[in-house]
Protein backbone atom coordinates (compact mmCIF):
# COMPACT_ATOMS: atom_id res chain seq x y z
CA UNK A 1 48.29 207.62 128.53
CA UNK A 2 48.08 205.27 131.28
CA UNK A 3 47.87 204.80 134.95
CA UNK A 4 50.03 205.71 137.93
CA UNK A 5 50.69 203.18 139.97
CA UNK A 6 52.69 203.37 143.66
CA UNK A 7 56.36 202.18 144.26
CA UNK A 8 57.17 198.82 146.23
CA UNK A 9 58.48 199.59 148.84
CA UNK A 10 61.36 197.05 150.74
CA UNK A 11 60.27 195.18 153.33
CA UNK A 12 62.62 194.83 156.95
CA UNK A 13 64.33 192.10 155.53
CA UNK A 14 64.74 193.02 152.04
CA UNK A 15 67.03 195.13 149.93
CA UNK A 16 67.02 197.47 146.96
CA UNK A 17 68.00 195.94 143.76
CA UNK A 18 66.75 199.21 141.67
CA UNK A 19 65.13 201.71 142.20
CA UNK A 20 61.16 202.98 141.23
CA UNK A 21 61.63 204.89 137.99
CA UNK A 22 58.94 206.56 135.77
CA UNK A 23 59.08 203.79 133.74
CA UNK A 24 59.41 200.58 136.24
CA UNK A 25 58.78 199.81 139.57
CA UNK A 26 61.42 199.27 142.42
CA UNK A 27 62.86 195.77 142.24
CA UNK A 28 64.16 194.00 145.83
CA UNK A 29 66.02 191.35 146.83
CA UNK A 30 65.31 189.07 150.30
CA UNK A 31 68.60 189.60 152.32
CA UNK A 32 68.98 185.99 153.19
CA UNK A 33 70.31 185.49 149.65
CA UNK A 34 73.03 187.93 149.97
CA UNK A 35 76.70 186.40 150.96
CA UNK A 36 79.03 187.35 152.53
CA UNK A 37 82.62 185.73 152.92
CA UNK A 38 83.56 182.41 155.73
CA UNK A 39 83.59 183.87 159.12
CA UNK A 40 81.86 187.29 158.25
CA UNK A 41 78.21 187.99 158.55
CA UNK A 42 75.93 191.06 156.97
CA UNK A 43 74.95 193.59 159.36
CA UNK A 44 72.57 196.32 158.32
CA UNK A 45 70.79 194.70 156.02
CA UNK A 46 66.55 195.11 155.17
CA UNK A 47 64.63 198.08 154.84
CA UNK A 48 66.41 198.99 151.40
CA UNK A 49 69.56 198.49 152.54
CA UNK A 50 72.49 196.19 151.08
CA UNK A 51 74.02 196.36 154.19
CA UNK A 52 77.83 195.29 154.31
CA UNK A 53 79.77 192.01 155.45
CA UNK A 54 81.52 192.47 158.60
CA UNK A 55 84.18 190.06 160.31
CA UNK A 56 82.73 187.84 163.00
CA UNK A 57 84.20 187.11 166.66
CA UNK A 58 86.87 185.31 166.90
CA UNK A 59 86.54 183.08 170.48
CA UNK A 60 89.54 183.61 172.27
CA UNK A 61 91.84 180.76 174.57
CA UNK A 62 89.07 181.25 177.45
CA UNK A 63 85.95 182.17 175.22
CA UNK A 64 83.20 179.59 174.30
CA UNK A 65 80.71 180.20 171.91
CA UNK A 66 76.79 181.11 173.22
CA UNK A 67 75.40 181.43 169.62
CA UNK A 68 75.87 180.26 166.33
CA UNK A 69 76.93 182.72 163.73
CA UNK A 70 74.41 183.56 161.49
CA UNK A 71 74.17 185.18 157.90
CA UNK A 72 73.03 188.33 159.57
CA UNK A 73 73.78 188.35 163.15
CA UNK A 74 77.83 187.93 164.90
CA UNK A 75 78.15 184.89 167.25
CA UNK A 76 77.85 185.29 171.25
CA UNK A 77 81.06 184.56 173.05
CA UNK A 78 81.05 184.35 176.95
CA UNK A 79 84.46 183.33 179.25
CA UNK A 80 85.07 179.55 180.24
CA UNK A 81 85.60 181.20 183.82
CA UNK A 82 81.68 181.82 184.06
CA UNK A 83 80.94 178.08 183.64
CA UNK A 84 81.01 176.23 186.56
CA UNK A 85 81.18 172.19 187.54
CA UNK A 86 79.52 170.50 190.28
CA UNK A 87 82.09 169.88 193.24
CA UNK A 88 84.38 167.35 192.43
CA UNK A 89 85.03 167.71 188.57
CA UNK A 90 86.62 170.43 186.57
CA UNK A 91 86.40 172.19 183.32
CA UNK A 92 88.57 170.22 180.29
CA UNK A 93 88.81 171.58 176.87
CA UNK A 94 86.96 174.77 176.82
CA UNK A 95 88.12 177.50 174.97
CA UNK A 96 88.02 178.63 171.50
CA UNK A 97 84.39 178.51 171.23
CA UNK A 98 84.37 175.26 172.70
CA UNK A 99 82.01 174.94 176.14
CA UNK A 100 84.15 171.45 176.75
CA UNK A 101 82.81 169.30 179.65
CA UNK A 102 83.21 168.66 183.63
CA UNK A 103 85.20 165.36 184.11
CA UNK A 104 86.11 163.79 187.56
CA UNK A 105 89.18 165.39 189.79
CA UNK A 106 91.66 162.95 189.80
CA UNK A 107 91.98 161.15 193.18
CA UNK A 108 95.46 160.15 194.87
CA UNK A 109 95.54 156.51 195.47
CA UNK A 110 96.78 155.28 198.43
CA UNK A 111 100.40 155.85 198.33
CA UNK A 112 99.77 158.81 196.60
CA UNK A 113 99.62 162.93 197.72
CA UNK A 114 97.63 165.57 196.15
CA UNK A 115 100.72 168.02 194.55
CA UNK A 116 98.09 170.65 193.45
CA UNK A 117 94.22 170.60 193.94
CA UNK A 118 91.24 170.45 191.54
CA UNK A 119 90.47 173.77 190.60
CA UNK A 120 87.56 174.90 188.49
CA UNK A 121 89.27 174.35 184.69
CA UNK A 122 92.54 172.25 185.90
CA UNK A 123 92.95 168.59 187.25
CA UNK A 124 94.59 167.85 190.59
CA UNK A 125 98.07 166.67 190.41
CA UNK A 126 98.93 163.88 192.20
CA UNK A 127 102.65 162.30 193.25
CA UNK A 128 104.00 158.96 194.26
CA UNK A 129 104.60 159.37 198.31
CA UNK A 130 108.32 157.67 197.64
CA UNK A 131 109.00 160.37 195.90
CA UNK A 132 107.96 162.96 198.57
CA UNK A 133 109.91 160.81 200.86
CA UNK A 134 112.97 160.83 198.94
CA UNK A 135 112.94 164.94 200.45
CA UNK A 136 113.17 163.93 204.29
CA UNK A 137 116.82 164.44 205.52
CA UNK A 138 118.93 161.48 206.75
CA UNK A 139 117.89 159.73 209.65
CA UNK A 140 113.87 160.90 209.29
CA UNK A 141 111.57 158.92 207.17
CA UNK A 142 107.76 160.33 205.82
CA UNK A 143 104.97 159.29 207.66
CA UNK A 144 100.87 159.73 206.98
CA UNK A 145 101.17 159.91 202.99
CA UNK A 146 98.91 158.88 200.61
CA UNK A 147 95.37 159.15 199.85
CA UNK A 148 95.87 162.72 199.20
CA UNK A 149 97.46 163.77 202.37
CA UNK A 150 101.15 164.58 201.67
CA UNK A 151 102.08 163.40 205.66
CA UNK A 152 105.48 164.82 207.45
CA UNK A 153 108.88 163.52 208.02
CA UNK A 154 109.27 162.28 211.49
CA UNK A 155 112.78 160.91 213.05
CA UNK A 156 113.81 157.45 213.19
CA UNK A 157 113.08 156.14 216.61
CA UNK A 158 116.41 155.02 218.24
CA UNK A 159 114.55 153.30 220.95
CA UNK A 160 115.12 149.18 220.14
CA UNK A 161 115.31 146.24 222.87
CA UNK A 162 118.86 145.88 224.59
CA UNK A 163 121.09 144.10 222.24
CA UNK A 164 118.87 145.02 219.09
CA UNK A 165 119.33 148.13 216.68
CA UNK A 166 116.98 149.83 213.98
CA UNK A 167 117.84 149.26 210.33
CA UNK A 168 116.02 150.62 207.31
CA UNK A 169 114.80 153.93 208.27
CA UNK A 170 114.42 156.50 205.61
CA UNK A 171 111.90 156.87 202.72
CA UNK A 172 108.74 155.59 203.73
CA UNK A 173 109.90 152.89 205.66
CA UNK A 174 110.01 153.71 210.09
CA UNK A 175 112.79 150.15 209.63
CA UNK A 176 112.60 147.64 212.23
CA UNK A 177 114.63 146.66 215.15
CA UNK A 178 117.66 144.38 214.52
CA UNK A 179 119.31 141.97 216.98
CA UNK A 180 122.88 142.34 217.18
CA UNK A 181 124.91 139.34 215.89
CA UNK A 182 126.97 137.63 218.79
CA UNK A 183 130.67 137.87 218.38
CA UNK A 184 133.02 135.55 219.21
CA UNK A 185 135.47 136.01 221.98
CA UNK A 186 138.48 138.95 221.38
CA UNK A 187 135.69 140.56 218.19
CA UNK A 188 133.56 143.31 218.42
């Protein structure tokens, strides 16, 4: 004869190995010491349940990673476009569940222009000014470039002392006023 004696029941967090018979009680197991396969976590686990092994999130080109994944919870993604840099640096290398870090904007040096600006996850772009001056037509050279500024082409000033000329206008260069060489008698 003997005594009746109630079932175990699972807790939240653990699941049903077998079940209560007549002859034995219910046996669990903790769900922490289930696995599941790389990159997939168990969802649905405890309270009897197995539960199953799902695929986790995969962070995308602009996704970083919030929180870890877990053995029973998916990892948090959020978009690099919601992180934000204090003025004067952008964004480099996030993505891919990487947050990645705020570096300096590049600064143009002094005979340099700004081609593109700092933006919030890409580095300004800067150019050598002879090479922006290499774009002004014949007979105008750049002025006003570098640090940053990109400047304009202005035209070469004909305006020299009497018996002087300007040579070596173009590029960057306004040239300089020349004097004319004195010719002998019957030469021009």
């Amino acid at each position: 004869e003997g005594t009746c004696e109630a079932c175990t029941m699972p807790g939240v967090s653990d699941y049903q190995v077998s079940a209560c018979t007549t002859a034995a009680n219910a046996v669990h197991g903790a769900c922490g010491a289930l696995t599941c396969p790389e990159e997939h976590f168990r969802r649905g686990c405890g309270d009897g349940a197995m539960g199953e092994c799902v695929a986790a999130s995969k962070p995308g080109a602009d996704d970083y990673q919030t929180s870890a994944l877990t053995l029973s919870e998916d990892r948090e993604v959020a978009k690099c476009a919601e992180l934000r840099c204090a003025a004067g640096k952008w964004r480099r290398g996030c993505g891919f569940g990487a947050e990645g870090e705020c570096v300096a904007c590049t600064l143009a040096g002094p005979a340099q222009y700004e081609a593109s600006a700092c933006g919030t996850d890409l580095d300004a772009t800067v150019a050598s000014c002879a090479v922006l001056a290499a774009t002004c037509p014949a007979g105008e050279y750049r002025t006003g470039c570098g640090t940053g500024q990109a400047g304009s082409c202005v035209e070469c000033s004909d305006t020299c002392p009497e018996g002087s000329f300007r040579e070596g206008c173009g590029g960057v260069d306004p040239g300089k006023c020349t004097a004319c060489q004195a010719c002998a008698a019957g030469e021009y």
